[in-house]
PDB file of N, CA and C in Angstrom:
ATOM      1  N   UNK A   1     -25.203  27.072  -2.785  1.00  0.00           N
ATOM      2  CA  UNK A   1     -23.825  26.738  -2.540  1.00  0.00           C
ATOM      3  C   UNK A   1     -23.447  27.205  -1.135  1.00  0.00           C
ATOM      4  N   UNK A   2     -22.719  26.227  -0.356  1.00  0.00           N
ATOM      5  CA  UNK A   2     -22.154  26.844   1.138  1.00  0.00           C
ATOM      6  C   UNK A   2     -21.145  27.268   1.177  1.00  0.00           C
ATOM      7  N   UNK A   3     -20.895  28.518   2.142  1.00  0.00           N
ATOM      8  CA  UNK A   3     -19.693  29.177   2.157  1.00  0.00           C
ATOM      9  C   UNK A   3     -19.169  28.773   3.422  1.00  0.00           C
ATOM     10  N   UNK A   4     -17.578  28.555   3.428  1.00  0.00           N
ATOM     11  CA  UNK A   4     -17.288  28.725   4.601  1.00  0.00           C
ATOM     12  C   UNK A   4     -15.943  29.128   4.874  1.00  0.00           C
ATOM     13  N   UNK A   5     -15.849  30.150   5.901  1.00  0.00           N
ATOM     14  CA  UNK A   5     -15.083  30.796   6.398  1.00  0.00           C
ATOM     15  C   UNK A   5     -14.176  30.607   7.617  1.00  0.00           C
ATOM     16  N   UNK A   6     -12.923  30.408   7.110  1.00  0.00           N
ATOM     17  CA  UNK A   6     -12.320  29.977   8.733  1.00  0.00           C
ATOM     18  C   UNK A   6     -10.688  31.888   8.703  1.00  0.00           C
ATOM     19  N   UNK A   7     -10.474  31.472  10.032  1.00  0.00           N
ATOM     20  CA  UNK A   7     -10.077  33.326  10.722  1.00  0.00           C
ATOM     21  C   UNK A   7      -8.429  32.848   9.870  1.00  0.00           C
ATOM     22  N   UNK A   8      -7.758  33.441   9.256  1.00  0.00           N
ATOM     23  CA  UNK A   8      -6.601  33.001   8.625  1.00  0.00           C
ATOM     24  C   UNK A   8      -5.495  34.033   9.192  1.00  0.00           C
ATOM     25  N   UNK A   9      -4.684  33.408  10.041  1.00  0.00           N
ATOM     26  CA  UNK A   9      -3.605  34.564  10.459  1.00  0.00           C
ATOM     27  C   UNK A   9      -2.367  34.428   9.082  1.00  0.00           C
ATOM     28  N   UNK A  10      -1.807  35.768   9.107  1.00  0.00           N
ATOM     29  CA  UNK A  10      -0.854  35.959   8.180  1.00  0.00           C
ATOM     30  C   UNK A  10       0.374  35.783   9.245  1.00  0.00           C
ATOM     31  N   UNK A  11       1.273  35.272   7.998  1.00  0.00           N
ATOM     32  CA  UNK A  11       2.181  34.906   8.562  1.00  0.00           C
ATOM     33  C   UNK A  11       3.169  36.205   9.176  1.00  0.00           C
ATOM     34  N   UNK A  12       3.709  36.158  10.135  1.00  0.00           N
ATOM     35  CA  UNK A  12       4.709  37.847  10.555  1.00  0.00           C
ATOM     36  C   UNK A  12       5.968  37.975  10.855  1.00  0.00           C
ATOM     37  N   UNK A  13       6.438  36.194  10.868  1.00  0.00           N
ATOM     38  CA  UNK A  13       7.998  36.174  10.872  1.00  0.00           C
ATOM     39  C   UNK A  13       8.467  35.716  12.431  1.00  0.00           C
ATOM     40  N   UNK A  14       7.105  36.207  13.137  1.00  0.00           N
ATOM     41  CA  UNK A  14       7.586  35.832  14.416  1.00  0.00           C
ATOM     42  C   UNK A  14       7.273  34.263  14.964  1.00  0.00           C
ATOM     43  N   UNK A  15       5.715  33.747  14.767  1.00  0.00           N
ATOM     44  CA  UNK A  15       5.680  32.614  15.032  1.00  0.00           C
ATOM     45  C   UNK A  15       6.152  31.102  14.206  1.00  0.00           C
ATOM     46  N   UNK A  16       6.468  30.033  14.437  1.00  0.00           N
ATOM     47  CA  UNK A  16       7.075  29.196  13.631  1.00  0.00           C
ATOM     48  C   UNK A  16       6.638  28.769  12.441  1.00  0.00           C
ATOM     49  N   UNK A  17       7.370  29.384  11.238  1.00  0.00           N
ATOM     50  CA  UNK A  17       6.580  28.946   9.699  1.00  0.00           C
ATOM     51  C   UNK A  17       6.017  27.802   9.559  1.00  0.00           C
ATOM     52  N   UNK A  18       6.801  26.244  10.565  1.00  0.00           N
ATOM     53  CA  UNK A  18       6.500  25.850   9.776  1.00  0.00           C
ATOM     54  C   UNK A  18       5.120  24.889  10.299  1.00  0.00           C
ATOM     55  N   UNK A  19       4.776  25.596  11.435  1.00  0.00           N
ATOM     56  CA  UNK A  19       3.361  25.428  12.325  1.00  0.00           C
ATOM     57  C   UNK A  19       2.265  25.937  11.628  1.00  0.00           C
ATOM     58  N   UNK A  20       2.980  27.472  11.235  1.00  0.00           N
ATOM     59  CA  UNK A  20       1.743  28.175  10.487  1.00  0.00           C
ATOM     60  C   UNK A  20       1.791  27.298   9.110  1.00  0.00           C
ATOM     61  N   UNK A  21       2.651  26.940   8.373  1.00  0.00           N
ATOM     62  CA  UNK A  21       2.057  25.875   7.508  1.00  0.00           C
ATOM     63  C   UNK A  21       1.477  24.951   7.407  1.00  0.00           C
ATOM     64  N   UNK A  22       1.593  24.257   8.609  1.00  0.00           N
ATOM     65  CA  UNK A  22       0.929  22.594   8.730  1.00  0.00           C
ATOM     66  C   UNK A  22      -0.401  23.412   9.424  1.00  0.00           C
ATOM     67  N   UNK A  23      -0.765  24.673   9.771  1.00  0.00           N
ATOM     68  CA  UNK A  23      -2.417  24.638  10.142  1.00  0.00           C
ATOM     69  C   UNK A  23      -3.249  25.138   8.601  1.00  0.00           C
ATOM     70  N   UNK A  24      -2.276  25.977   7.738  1.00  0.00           N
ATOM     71  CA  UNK A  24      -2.642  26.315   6.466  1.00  0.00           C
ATOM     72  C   UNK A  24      -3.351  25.228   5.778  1.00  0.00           C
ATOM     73  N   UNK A  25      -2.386  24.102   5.639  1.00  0.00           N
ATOM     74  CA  UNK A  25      -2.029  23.231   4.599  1.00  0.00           C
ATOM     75  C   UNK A  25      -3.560  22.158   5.394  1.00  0.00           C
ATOM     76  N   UNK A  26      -3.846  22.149   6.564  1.00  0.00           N
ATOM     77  CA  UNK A  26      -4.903  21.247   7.444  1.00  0.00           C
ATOM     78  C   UNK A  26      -6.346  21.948   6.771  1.00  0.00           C
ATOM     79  N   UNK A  27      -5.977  23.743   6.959  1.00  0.00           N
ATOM     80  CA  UNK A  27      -7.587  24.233   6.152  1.00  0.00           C
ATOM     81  C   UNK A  27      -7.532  24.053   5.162  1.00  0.00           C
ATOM     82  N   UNK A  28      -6.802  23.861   4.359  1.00  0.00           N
ATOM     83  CA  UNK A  28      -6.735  23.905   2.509  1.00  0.00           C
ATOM     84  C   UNK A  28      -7.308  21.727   2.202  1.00  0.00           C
ATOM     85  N   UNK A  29      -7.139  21.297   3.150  1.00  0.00           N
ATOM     86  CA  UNK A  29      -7.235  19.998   3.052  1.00  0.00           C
ATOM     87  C   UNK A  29      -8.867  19.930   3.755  1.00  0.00           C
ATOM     88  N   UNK A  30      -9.476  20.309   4.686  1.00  0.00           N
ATOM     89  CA  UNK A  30     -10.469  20.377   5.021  1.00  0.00           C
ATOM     90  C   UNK A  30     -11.728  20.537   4.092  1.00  0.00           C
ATOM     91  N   UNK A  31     -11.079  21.993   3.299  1.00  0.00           N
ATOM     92  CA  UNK A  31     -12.077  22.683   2.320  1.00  0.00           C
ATOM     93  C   UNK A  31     -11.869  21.862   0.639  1.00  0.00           C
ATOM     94  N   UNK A  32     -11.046  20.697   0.888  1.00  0.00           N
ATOM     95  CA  UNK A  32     -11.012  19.750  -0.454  1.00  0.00           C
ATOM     96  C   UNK A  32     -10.178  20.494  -1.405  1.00  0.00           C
ATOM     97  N   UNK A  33      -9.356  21.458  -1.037  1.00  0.00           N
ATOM     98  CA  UNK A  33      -8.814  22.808  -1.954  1.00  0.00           C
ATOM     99  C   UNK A  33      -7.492  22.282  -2.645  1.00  0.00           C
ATOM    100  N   UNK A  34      -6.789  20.632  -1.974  1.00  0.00           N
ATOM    101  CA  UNK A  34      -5.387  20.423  -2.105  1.00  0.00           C
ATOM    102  C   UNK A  34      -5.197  20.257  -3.462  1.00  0.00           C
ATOM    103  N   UNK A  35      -6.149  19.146  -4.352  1.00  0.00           N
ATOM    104  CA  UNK A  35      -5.987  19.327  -5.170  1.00  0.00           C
ATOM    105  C   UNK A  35      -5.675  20.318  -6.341  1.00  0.00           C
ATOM    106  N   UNK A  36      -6.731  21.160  -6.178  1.00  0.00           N
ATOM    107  CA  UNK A  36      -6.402  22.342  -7.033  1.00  0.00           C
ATOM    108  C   UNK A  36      -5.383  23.273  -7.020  1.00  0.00           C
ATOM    109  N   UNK A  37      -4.950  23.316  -5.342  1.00  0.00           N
ATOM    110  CA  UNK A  37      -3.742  24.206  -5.398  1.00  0.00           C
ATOM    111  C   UNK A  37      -2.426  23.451  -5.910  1.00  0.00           C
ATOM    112  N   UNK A  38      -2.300  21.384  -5.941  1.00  0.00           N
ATOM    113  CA  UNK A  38      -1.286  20.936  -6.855  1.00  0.00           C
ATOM    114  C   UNK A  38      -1.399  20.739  -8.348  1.00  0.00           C
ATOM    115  N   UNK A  39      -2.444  21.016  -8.433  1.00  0.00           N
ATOM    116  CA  UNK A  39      -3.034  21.311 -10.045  1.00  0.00           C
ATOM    117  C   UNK A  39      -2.517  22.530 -10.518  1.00  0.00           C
ATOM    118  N   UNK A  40      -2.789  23.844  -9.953  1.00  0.00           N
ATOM    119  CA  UNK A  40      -1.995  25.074 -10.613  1.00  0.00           C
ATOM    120  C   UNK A  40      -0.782  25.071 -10.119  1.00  0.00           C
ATOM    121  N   UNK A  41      -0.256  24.456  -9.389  1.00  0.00           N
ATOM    122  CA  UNK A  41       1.186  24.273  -8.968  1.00  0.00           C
ATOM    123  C   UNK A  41       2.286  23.438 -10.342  1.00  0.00           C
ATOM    124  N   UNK A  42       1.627  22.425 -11.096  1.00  0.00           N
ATOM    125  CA  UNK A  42       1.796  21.399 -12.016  1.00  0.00           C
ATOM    126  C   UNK A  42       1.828  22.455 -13.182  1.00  0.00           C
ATOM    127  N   UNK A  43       1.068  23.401 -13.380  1.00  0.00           N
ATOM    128  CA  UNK A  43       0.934  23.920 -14.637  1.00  0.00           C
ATOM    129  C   UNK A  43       2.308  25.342 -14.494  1.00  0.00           C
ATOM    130  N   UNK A  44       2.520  25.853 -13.718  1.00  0.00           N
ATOM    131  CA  UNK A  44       3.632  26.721 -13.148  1.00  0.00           C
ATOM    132  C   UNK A  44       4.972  26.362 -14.057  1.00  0.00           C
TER     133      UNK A  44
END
């Protein structure tokens, strides 16, 4: 199985949320992850 690792800054209030979201939301879509995170989102 391949792992892969990308550098994830936390968010700190200072730079624009909603930049740091659209680069979040770009790795979570990269790594095929979207689904699953609207899958446990659905069950919430």
């Amino acid at each position: 199985m391949a792992t892969t690792r990308f550098e994830i800054e936390k968010f700190d209030g200072v730079t624009n949320f909603n930049l740091w979201q659209v680069r979040m939301m770009a790795i979570v879509v990269q790594t095929d992850l979207k689904r699953l995170l609207l899958r446990k989102n659905l069950r919430i």
